[in-house]
Protein backbone atom coordinates (compact mmCIF):
# COMPACT_ATOMS: atom_id res chain seq x y z
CA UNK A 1 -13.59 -0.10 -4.09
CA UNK A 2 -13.28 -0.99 -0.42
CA UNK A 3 -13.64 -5.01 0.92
CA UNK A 4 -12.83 -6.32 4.01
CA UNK A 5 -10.23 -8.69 3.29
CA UNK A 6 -10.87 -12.03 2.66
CA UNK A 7 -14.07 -11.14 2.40
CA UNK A 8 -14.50 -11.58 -1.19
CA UNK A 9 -11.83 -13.18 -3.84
CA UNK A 10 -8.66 -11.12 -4.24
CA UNK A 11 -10.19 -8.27 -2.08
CA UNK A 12 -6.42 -7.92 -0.71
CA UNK A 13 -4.32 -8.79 -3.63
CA UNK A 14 -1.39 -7.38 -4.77
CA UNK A 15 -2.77 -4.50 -6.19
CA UNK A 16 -4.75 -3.34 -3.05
CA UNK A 17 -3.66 -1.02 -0.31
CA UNK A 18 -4.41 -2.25 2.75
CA UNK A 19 -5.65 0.39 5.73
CA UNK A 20 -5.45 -1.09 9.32
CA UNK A 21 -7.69 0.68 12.29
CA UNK A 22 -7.66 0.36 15.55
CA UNK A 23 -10.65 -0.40 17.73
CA UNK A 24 -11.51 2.99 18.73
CA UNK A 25 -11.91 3.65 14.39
CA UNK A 26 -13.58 0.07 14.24
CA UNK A 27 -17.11 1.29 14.43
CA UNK A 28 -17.41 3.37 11.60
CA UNK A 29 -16.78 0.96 9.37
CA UNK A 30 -18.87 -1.79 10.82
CA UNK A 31 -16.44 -3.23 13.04
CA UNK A 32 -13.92 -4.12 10.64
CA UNK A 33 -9.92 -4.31 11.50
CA UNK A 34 -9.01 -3.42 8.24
CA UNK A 35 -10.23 -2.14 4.37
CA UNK A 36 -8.71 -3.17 1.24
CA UNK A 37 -8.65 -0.49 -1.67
CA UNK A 38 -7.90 -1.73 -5.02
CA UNK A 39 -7.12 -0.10 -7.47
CA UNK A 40 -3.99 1.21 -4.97
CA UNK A 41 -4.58 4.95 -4.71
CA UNK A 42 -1.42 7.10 -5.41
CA UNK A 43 -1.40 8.92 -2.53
CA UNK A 44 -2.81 9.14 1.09
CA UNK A 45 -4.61 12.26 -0.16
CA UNK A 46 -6.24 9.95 -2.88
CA UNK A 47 -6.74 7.19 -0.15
CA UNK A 48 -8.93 9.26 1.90
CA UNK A 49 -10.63 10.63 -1.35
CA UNK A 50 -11.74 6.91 -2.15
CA UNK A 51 -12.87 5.87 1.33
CA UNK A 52 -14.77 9.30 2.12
CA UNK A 53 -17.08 7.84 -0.69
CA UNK A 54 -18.10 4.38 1.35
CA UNK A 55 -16.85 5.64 5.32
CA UNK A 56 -17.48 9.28 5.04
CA UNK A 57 -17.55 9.16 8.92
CA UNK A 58 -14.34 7.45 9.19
CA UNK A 59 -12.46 9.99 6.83
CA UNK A 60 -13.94 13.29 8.68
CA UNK A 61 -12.24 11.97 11.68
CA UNK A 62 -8.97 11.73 10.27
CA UNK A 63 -9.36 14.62 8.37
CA UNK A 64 -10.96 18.20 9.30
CA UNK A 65 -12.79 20.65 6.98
CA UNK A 66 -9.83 21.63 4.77
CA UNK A 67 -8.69 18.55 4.04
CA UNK A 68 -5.52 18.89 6.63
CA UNK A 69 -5.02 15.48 8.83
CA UNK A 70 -6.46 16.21 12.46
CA UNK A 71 -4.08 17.30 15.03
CA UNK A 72 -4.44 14.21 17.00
CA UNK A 73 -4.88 11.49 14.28
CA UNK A 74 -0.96 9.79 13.34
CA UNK A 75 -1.43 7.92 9.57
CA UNK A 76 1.54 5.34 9.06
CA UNK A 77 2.62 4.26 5.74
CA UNK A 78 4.45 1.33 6.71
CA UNK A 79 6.48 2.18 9.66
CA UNK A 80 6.79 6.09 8.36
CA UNK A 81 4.66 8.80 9.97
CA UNK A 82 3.61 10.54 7.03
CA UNK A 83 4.21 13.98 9.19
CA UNK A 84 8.10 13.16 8.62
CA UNK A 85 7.89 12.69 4.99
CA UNK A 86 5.37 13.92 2.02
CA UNK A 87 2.29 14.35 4.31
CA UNK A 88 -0.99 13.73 2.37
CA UNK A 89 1.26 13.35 -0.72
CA UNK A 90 2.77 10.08 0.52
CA UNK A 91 3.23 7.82 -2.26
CA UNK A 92 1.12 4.42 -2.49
CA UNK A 93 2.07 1.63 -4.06
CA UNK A 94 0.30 -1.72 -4.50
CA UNK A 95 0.38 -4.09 -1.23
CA UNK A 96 1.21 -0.70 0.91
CA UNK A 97 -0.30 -1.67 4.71
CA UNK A 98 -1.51 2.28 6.02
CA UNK A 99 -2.10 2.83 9.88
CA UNK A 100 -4.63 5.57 10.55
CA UNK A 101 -3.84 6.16 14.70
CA UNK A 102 -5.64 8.20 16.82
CA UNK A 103 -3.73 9.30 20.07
CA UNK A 104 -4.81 7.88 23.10
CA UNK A 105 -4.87 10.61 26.21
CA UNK A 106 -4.11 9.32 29.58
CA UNK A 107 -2.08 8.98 31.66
């Protein structure tokens, strides 16, 4: 399901999807910078699906109780905000890099 790459043979092969997190995401999955999901879901929706099962933590903070993406969490497929396009119905291939962003307040 989900290896860090590298972290076991072909963990991040070509038919993995590879989600990226920044630090402030890092601790719910033990610190790692980034999962590898293989088989490649179809979709972000089925993306989330698959990791709620080994980060449920992770996925309720990029997702609230209805399923909808939080307000102020941005998920990249590639270099496309998925708000622009097909939201949770993005389309996944194999070797797809996904951002999952939370916005930073500050100022």
């Amino acid at each position: 399901m989900t290896e860090p790459p590298g972290g076991s043979p072909g963990a991040s092969g070509p038919g993995a999807v590879v989600v990226r997190l920044p630090g402030p995401l890092r601790d719910l999955v033990g610190g790692r910078r980034e999962l590898s999901v293989s088989p490649a879901p179809a979709t972000v929706d089925a993306l989330l699906d698959t990791l709620s099962v080994e980060h449920p933590v992770l996925v309720r903070r990029i997702r609230d109780e209805t399923g909808t993406v939080r307000q102020f969490v941005n998920i990249y497929v590639g270099d496309d905000d998925i708000r622009h396009g097909e939201g949770l119905a993005t389309p996944l291939a194999p070797g797809t890099v996904v951002h999952f962003l939370p916005s930073v307040a500050g100022g």
